[in-house]
Protein backbone atom coordinates (compact mmCIF):
# COMPACT_ATOMS: atom_id res chain seq x y z
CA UNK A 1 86.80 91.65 -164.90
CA UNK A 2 84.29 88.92 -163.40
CA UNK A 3 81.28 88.49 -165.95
CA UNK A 4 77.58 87.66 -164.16
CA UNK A 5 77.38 84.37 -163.51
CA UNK A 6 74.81 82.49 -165.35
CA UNK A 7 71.06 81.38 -164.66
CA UNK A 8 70.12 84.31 -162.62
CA UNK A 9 68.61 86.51 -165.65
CA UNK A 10 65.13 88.30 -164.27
CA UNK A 11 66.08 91.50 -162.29
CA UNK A 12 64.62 91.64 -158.65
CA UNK A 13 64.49 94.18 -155.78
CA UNK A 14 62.68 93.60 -151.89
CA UNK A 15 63.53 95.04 -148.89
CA UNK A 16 62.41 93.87 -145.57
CA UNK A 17 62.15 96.46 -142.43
CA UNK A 18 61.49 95.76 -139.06
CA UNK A 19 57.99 96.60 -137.53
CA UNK A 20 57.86 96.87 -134.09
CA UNK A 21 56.45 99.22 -131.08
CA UNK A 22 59.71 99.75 -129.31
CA UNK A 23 61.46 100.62 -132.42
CA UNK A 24 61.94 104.84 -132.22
CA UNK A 25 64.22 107.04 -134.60
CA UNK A 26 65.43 109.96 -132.94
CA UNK A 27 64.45 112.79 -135.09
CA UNK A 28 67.42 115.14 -135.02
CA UNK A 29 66.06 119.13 -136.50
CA UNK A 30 67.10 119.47 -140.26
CA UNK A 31 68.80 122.74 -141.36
CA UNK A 32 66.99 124.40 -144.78
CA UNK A 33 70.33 125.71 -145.65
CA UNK A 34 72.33 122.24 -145.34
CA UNK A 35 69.98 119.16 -145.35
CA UNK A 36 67.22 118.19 -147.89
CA UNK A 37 65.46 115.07 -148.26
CA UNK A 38 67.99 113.07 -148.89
CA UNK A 39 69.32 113.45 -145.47
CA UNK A 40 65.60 111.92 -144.25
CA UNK A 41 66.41 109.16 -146.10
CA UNK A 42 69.39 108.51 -145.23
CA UNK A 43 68.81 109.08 -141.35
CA UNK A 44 66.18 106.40 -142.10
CA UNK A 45 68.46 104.31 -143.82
CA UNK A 46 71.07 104.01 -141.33
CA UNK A 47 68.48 103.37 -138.75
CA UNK A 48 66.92 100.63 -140.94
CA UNK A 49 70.41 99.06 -141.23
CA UNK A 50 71.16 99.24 -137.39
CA UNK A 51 67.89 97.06 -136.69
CA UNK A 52 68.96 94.35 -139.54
CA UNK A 53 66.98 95.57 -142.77
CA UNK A 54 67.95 93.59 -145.64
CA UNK A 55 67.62 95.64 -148.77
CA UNK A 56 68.40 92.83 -152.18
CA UNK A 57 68.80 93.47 -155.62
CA UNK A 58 69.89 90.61 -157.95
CA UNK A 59 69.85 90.36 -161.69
CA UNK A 60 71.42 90.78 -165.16
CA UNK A 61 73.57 87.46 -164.22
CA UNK A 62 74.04 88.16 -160.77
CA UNK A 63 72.31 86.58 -157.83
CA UNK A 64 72.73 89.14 -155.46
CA UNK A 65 74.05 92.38 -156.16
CA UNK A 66 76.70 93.97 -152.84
CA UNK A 67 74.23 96.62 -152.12
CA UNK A 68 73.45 97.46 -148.01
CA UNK A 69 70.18 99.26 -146.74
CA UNK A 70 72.31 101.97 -145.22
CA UNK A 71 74.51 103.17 -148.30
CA UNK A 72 72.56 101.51 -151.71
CA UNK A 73 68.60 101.68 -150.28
CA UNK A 74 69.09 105.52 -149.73
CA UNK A 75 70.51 106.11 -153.39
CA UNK A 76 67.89 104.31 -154.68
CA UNK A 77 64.68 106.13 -152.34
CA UNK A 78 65.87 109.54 -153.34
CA UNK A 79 65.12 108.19 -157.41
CA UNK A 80 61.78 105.69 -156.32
CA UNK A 81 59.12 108.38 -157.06
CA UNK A 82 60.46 109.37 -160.52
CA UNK A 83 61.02 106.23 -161.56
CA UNK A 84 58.04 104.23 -160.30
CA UNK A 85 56.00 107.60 -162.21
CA UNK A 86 57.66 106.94 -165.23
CA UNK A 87 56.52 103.38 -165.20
CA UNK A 88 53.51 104.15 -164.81
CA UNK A 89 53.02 106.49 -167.49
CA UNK A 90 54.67 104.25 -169.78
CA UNK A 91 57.64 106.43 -170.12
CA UNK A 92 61.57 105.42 -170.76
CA UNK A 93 63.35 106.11 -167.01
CA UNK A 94 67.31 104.90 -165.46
CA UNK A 95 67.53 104.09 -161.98
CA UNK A 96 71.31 104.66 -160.96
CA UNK A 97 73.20 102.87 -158.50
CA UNK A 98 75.78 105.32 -158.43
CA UNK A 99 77.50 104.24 -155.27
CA UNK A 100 81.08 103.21 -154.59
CA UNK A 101 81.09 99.47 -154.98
CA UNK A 102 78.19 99.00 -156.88
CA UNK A 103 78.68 101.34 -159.73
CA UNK A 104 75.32 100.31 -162.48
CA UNK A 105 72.93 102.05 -164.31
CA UNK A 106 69.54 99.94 -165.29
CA UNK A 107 67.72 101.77 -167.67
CA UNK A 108 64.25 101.11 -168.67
CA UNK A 109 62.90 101.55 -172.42
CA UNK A 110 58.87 100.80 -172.52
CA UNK A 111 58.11 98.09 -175.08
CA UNK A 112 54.38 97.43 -175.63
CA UNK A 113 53.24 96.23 -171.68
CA UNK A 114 56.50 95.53 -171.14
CA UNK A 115 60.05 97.71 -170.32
CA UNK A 116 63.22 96.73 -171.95
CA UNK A 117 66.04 97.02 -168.89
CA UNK A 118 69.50 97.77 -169.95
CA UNK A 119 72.40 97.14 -166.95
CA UNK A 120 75.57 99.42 -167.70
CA UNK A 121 78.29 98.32 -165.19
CA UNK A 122 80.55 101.64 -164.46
CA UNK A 123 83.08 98.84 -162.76
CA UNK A 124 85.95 96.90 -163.97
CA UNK A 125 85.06 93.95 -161.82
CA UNK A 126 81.93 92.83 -162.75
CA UNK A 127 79.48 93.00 -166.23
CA UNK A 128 76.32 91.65 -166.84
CA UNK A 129 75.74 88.97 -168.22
CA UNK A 130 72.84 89.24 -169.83
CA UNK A 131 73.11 92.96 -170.36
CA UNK A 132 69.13 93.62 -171.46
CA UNK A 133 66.48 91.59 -169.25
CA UNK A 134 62.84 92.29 -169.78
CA UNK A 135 59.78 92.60 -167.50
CA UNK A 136 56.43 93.32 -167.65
CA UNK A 137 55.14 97.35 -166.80
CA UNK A 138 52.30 95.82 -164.25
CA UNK A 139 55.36 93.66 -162.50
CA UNK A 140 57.89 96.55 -162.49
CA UNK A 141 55.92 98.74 -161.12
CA UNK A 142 54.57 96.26 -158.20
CA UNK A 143 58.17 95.71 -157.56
CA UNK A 144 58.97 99.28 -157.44
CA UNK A 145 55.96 100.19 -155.30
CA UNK A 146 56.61 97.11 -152.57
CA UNK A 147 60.44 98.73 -152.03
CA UNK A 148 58.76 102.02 -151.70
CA UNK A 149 55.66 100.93 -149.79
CA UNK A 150 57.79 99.01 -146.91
CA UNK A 151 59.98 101.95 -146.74
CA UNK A 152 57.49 104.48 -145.86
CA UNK A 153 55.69 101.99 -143.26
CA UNK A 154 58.89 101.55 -141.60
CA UNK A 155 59.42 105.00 -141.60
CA UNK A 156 55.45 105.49 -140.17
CA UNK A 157 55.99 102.92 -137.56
CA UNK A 158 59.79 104.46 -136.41
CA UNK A 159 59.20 108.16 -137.07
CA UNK A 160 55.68 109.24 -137.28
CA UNK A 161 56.21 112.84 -137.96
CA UNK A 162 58.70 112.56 -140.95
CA UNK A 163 56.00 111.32 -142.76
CA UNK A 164 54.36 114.84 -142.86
CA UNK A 165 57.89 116.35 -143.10
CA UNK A 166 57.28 118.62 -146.27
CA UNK A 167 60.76 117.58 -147.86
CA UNK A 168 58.95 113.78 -148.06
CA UNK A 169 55.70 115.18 -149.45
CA UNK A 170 57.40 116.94 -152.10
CA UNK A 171 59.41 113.79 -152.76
CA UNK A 172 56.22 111.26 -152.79
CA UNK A 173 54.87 113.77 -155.67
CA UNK A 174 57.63 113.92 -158.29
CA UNK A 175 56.74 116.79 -160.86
């Protein structure tokens, strides 16, 4: 097992989308029965990837973690709205990172204005080093909202309609 490096001890997440005119998503027709919104996002996702989004996440010892905009981004959209409403309400939350590869868990235990982030590795080959990081609420939750907020204006700028789709509503407004 490789433990985190050290130095690298604050946890941080950006992504960066293309913007341009030209740029078009070809909206295939979603079936009730078989797709949800998850398959929005990752339609997105792998569109996002094809035009050379960079999606990073670094943190708990570790630089940058191996996720990809295509695969990693996706898993962590379909959780964004729950989580980034947790945070705001003060509230304990986990954002998962549940995909092959990457395998962690960070979850976040409020602490006066700040959260309390616990990395669980689910991996043989790597562990954090730290395990438990902390951040402030105000930061977390401008961190969280930047991911979110550059994901929807790609998708506004690529595919216009999807963000009316009422799959994306419903997923903007967790309960």
């Amino acid at each position: 097992m490789r433990k985190a490096g050290r130095g690298v001890t604050s946890l941080h997440m950006s992504l960066r989308l293309p913007r341009a005119a030209h740029l078009r998503l070809r909206v295939r027709s979603y079936d009730l029965e078989l797709d949800n919104v998850i398959s929005i996002l990752s339609d997105v996702c792998e569109f996002a990837q094809s035009k050379r989004g960079v999606f990073r996440v670094g943190g708990f010892g570790q630089a940058q973690w191996p996720v990809d905009v295509r695969t990693d981004l996706c898993v962590v959209l379909e959780q964004l709205p729950e989580v980034l409403a947790a945070v705001k309400s003060g509230k304990p939350t986990v954002l998962d990172f549940y995909e092959q590869g990457i395998q962690r868990r960070i979850t976040f235990t409020p602490a006066a204005a700040n959260y309390e982030m616990t990395c669980t590795a689910f991996s043989r080959y790597w562990e954090p080093s730290p395990a438990t990081e902390r951040i402030g609420r105000v930061a977390l939750g401008r961190m969280l909202s930047g991911v979110l907020d550059e994901f929807m204006g790609f998708m506004r700028c690529v595919a216009p309609a999807l963000e009316q789709h009422p799959w994306i509503r419903i997923w903007l407004q967790p309960p």
